[in-house]
C-alpha atoms as a PDB file:
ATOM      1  CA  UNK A   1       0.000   0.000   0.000  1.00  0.00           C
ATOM      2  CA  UNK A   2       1.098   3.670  -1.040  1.00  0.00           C
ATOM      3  CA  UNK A   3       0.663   6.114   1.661  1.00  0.00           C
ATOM      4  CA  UNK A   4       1.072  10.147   0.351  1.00  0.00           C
ATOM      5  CA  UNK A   5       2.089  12.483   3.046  1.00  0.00           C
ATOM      6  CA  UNK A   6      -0.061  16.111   2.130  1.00  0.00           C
ATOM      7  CA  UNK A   7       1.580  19.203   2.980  1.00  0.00           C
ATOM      8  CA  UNK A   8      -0.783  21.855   1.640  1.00  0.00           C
ATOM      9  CA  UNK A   9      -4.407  22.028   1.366  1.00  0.00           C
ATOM     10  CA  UNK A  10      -6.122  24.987  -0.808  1.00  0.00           C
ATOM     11  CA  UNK A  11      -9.634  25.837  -1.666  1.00  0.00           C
ATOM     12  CA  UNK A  12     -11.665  28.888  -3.675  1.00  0.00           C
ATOM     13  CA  UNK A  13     -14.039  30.929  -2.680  1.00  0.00           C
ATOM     14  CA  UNK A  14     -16.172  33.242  -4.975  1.00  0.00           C
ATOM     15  CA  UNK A  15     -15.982  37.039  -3.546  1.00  0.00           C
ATOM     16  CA  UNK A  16     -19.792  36.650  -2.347  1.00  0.00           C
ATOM     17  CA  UNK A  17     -19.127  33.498   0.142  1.00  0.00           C
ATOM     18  CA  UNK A  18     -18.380  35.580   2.791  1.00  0.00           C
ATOM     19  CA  UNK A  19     -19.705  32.618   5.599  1.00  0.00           C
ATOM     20  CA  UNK A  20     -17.305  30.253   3.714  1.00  0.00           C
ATOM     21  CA  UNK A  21     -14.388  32.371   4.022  1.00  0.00           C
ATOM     22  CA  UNK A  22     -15.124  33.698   7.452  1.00  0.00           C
ATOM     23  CA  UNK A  23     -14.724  29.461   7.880  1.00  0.00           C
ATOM     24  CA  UNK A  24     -11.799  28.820   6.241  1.00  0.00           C
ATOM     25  CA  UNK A  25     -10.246  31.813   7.754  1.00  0.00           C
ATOM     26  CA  UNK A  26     -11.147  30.709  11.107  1.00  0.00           C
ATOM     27  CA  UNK A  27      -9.579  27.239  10.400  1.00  0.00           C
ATOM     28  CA  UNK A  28      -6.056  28.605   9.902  1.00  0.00           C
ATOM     29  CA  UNK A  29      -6.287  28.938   5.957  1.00  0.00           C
ATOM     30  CA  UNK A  30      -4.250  31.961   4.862  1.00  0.00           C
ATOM     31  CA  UNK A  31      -5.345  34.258   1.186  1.00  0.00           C
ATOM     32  CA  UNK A  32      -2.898  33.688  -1.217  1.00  0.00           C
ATOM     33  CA  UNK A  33      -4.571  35.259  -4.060  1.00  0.00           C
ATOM     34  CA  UNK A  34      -6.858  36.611  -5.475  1.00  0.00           C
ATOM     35  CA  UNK A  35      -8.515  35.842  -8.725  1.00  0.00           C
ATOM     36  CA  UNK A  36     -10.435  38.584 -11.189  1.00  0.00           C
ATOM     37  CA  UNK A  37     -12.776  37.055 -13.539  1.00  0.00           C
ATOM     38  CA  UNK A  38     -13.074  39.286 -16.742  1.00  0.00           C
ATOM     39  CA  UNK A  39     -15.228  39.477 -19.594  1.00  0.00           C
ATOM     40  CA  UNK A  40     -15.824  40.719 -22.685  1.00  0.00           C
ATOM     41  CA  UNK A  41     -19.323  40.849 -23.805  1.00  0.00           C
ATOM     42  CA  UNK A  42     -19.718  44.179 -26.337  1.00  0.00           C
ATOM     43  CA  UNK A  43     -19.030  42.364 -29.634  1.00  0.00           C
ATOM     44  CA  UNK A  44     -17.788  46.122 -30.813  1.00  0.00           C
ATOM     45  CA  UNK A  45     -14.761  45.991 -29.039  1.00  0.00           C
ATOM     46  CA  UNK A  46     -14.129  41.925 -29.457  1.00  0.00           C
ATOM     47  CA  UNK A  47     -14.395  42.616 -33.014  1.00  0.00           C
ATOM     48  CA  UNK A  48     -11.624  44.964 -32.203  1.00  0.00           C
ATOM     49  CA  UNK A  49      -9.205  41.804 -31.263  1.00  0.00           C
ATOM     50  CA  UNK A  50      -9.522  40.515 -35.118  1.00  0.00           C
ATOM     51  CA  UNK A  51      -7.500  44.113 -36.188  1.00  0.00           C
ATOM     52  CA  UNK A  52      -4.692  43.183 -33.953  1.00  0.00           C
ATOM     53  CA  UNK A  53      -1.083  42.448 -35.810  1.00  0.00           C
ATOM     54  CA  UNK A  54       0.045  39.283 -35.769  1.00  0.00           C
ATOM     55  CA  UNK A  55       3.480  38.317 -36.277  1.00  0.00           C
ATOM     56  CA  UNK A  56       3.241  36.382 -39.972  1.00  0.00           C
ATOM     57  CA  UNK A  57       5.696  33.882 -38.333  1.00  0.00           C
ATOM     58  CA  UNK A  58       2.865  32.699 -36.160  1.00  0.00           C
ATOM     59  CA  UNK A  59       1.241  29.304 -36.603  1.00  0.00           C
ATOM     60  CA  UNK A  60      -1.294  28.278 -34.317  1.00  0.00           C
ATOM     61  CA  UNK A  61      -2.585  24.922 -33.640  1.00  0.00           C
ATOM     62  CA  UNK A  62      -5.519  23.546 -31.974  1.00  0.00           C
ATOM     63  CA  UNK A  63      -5.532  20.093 -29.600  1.00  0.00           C
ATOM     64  CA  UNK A  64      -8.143  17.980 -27.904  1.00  0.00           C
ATOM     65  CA  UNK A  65      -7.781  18.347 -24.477  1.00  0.00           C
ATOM     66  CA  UNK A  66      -5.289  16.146 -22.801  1.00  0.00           C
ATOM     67  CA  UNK A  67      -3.176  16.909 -19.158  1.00  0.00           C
ATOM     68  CA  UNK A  68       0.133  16.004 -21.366  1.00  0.00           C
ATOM     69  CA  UNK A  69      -0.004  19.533 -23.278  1.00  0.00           C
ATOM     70  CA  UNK A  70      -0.217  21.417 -20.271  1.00  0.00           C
ATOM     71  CA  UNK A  71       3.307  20.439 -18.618  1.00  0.00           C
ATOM     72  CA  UNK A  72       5.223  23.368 -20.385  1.00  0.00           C
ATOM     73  CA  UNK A  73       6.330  25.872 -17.653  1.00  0.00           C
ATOM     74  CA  UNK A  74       4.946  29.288 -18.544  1.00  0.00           C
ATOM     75  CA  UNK A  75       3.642  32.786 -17.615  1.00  0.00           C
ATOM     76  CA  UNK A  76       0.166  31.283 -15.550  1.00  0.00           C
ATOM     77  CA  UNK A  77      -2.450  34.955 -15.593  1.00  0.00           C
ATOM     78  CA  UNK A  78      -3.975  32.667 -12.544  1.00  0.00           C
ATOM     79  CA  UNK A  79      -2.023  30.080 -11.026  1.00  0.00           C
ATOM     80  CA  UNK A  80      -4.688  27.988  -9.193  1.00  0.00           C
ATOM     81  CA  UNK A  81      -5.587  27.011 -12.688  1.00  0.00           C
ATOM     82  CA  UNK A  82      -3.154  24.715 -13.187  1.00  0.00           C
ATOM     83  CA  UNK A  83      -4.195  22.681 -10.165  1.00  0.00           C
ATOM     84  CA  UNK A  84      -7.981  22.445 -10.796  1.00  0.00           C
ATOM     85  CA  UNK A  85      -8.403  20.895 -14.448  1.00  0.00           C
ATOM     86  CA  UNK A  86      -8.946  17.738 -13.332  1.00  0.00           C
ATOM     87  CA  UNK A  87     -10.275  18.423  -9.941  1.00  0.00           C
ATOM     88  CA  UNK A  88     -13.024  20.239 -12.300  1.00  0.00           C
ATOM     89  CA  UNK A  89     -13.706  17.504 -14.607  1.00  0.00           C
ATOM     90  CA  UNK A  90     -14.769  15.099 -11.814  1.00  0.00           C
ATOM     91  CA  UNK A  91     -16.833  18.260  -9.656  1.00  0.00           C
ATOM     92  CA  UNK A  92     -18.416  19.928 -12.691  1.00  0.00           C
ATOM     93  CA  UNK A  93     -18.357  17.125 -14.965  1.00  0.00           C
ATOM     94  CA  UNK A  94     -16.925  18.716 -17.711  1.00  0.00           C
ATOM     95  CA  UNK A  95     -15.790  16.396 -20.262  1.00  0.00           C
ATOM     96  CA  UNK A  96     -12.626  16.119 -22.307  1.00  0.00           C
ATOM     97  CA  UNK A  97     -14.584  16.727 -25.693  1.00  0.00           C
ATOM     98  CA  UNK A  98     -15.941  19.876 -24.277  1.00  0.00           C
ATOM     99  CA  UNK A  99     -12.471  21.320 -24.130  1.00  0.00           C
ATOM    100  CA  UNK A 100     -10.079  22.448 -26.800  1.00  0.00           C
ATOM    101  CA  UNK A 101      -6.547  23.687 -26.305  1.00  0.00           C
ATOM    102  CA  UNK A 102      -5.256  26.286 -28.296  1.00  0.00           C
ATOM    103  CA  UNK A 103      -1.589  27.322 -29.089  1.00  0.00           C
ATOM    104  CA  UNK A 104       0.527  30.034 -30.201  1.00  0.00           C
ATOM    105  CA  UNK A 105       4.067  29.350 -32.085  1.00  0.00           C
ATOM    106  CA  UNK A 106       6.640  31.407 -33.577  1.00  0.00           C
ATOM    107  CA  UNK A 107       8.817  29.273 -35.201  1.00  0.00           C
ATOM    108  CA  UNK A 108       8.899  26.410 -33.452  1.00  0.00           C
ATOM    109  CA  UNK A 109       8.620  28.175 -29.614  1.00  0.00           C
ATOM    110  CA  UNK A 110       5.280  27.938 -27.936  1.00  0.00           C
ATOM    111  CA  UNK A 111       4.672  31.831 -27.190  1.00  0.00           C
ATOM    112  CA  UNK A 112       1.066  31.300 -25.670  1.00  0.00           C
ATOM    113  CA  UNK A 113      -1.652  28.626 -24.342  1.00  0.00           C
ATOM    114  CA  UNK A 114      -5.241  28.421 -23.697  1.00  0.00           C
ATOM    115  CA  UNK A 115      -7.629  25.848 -22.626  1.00  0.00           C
ATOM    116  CA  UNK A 116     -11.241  26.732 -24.149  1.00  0.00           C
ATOM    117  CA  UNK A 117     -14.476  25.533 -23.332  1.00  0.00           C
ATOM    118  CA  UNK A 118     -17.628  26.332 -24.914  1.00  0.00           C
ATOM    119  CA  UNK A 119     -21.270  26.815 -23.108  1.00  0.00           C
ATOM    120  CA  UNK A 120     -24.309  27.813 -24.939  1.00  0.00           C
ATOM    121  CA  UNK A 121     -23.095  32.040 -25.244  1.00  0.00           C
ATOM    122  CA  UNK A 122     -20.088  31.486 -22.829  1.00  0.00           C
ATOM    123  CA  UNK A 123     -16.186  31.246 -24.429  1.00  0.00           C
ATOM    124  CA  UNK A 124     -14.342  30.456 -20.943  1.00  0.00           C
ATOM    125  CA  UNK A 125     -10.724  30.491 -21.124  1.00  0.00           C
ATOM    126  CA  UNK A 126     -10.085  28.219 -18.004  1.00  0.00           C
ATOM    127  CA  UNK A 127      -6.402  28.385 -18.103  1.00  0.00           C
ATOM    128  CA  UNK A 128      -3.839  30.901 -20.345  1.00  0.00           C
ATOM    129  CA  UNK A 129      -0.258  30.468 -20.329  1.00  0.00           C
ATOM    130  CA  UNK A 130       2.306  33.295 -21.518  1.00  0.00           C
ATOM    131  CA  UNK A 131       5.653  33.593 -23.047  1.00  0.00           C
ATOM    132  CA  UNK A 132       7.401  34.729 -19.724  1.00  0.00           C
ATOM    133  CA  UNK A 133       9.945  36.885 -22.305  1.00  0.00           C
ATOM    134  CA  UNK A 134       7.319  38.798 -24.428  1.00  0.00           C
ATOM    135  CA  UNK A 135       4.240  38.708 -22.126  1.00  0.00           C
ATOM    136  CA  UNK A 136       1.864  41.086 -24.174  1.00  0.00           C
ATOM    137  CA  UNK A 137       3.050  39.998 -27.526  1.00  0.00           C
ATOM    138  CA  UNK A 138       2.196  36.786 -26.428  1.00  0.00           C
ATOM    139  CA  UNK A 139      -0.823  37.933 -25.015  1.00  0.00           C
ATOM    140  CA  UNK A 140      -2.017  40.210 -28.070  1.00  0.00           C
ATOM    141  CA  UNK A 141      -1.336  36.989 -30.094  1.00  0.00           C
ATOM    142  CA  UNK A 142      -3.016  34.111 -28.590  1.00  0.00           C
ATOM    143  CA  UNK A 143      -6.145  36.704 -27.659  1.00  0.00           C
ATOM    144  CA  UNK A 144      -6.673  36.856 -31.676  1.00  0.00           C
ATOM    145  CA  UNK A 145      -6.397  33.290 -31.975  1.00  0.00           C
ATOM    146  CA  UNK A 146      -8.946  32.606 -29.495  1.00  0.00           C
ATOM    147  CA  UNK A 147     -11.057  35.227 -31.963  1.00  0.00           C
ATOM    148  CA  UNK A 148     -10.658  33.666 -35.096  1.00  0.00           C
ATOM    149  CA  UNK A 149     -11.273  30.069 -33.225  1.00  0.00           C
ATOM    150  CA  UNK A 150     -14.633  31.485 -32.268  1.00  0.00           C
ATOM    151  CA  UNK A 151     -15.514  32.355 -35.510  1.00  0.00           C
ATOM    152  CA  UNK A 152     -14.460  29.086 -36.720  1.00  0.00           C
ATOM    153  CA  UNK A 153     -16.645  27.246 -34.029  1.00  0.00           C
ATOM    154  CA  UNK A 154     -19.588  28.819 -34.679  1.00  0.00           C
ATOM    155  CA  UNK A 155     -21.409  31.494 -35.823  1.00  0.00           C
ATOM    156  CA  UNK A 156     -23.126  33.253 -33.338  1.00  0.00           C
ATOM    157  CA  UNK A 157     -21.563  35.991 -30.502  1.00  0.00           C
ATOM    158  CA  UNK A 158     -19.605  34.821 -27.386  1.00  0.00           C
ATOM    159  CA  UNK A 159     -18.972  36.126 -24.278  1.00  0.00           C
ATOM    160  CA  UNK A 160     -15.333  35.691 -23.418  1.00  0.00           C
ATOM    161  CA  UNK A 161     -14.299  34.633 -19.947  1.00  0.00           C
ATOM    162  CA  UNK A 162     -10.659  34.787 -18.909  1.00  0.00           C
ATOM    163  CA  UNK A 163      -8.966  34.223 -15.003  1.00  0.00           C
ATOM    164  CA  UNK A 164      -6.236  37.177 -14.201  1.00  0.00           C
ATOM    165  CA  UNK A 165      -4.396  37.275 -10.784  1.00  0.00           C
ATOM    166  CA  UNK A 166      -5.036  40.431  -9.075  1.00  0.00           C
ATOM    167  CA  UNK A 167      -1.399  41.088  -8.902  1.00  0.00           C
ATOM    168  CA  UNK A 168      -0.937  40.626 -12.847  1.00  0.00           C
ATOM    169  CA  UNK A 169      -1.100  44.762 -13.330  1.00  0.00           C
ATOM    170  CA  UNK A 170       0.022  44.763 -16.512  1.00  0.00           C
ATOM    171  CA  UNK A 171      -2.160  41.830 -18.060  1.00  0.00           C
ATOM    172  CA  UNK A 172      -5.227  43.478 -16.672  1.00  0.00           C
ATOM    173  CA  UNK A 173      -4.779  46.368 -17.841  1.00  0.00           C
ATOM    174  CA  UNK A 174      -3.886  45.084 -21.868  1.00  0.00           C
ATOM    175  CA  UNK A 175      -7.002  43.248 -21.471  1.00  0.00           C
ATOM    176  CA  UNK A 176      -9.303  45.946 -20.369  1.00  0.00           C
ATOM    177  CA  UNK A 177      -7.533  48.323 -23.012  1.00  0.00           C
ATOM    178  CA  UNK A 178      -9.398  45.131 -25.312  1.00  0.00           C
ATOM    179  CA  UNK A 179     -12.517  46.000 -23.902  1.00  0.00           C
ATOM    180  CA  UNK A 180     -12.782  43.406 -20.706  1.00  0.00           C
ATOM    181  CA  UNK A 181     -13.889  44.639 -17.919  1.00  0.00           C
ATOM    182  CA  UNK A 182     -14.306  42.998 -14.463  1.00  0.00           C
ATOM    183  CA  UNK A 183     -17.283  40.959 -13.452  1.00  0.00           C
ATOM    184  CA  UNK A 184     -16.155  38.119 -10.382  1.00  0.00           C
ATOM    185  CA  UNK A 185     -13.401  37.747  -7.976  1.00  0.00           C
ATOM    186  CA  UNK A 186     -12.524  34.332  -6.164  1.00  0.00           C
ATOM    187  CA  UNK A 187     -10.207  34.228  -3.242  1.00  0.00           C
ATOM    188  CA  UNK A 188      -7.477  31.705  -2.886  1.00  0.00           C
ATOM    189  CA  UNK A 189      -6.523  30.009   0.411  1.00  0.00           C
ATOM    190  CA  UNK A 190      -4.452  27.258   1.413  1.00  0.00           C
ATOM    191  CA  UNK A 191      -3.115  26.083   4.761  1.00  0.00           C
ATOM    192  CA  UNK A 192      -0.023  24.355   5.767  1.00  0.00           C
ATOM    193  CA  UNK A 193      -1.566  20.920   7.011  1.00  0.00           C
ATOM    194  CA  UNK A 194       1.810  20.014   8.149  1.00  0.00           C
ATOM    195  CA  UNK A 195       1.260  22.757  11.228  1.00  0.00           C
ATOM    196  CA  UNK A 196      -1.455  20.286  12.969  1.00  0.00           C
ATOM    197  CA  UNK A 197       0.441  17.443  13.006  1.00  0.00           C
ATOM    198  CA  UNK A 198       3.293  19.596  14.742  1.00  0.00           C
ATOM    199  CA  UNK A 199       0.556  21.084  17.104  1.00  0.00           C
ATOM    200  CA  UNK A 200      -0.538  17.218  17.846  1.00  0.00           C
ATOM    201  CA  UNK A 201       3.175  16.490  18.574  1.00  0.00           C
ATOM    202  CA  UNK A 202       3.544  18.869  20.782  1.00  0.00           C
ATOM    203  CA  UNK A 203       0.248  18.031  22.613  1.00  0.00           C
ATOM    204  CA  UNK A 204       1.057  14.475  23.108  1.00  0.00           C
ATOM    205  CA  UNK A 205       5.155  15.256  24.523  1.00  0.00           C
ATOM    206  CA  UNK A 206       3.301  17.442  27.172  1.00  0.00           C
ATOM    207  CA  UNK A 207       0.805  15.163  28.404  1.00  0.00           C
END
């Protein structure tokens, strides 16, 4: 039998669950982060995205979703997303075929990543991966290839979801310039599990 020793736990919590947080918080979980939710919804200024230059090096190519695409170590615009793909397949039951994973190349260097899903009016981008050396090229680039994939897909509008880190200034702020604009905000808390089994410890040496 293989026994795993856990040293971390971490959860989200949308801005609104204030009980839940008051919880967590009270439990010794610590914020790490927090998460902005943006979208883009006037089709005006997503049309916009289609008139941005692209490098005519670039060559983009789309995937099925699989877990062995997203190992490459890149720019994250919200790191908890790389921990709750699967985590969300088996909570939300969101299927493999639902998802599509987009890339970005110059050459032959990956410059950019997203993982798309599509529901009903809603373009989600659940995870987006940078070039960590040209961040908004990268970001200008794989934005208009998550256009023209649109497009492709289907016919009618989308509203376009994307994750940001609070603490990602400059990434906000190219997307807003793009016409997003700020609609959610999750918090992100873990706790160092490894501080209750010193607590017990030290509980059981005194008594």
């Amino acid at each position: 039998m293989i026994y795993y020793r856990i040293e971390r736990g971490g959860v989200i919590v949308k801005h609104h669950n204030l009980k839940a947080l008051s919880l967590y918080l009270k439990h010794g979980y610590r914020i790490r982060n927090i998460v902005l939710v943006l979208e883009a919804s006037d089709q005006e200024k997503i049309r916009s995205i289609y008139s941005l230059n692209v490098n005519k090096n670039i060559r983009y190519k789309i995937y099925t979703y699989s877990r062995k695409y997203l190992r490459k170590k890149m720019l994250e615009t919200a790191v908890w997303s790389i921990y709750t793909g699967d985590v969300d397949e088996l909570i939300y039951m969101k299927s493999r075929e639902s998802r599509i994973i987009l890339t970005a190349y110059e050459g032959k260097i990956l410059i950019g990543m997203a993982v798309i899903s599509l529901d009903k009016d809603i373009l989600e981008v659940e995870r987006l991966a940078l070039s960590y050396h040209e961040t908004i090229e990268s970001l200008m680039t794989i934005m208009r290839g998550i256009y023209d994939l649109s497009k492709i897909l289907s016919k009618k509008d989308y509203r376009i979801l994307i994750p940001v880190d609070a603490s990602k200034n400059l990434i906000l702020n190219t997307l807003m310039i793009l016409g997003f604009r700020v609609v959610d905000s999750e918090y992100v808390l873990t706790k160092d599990l490894t501080e209750n089994l010193l607590n017990i410890k030290i509980l059981q040496q005194i008594s």
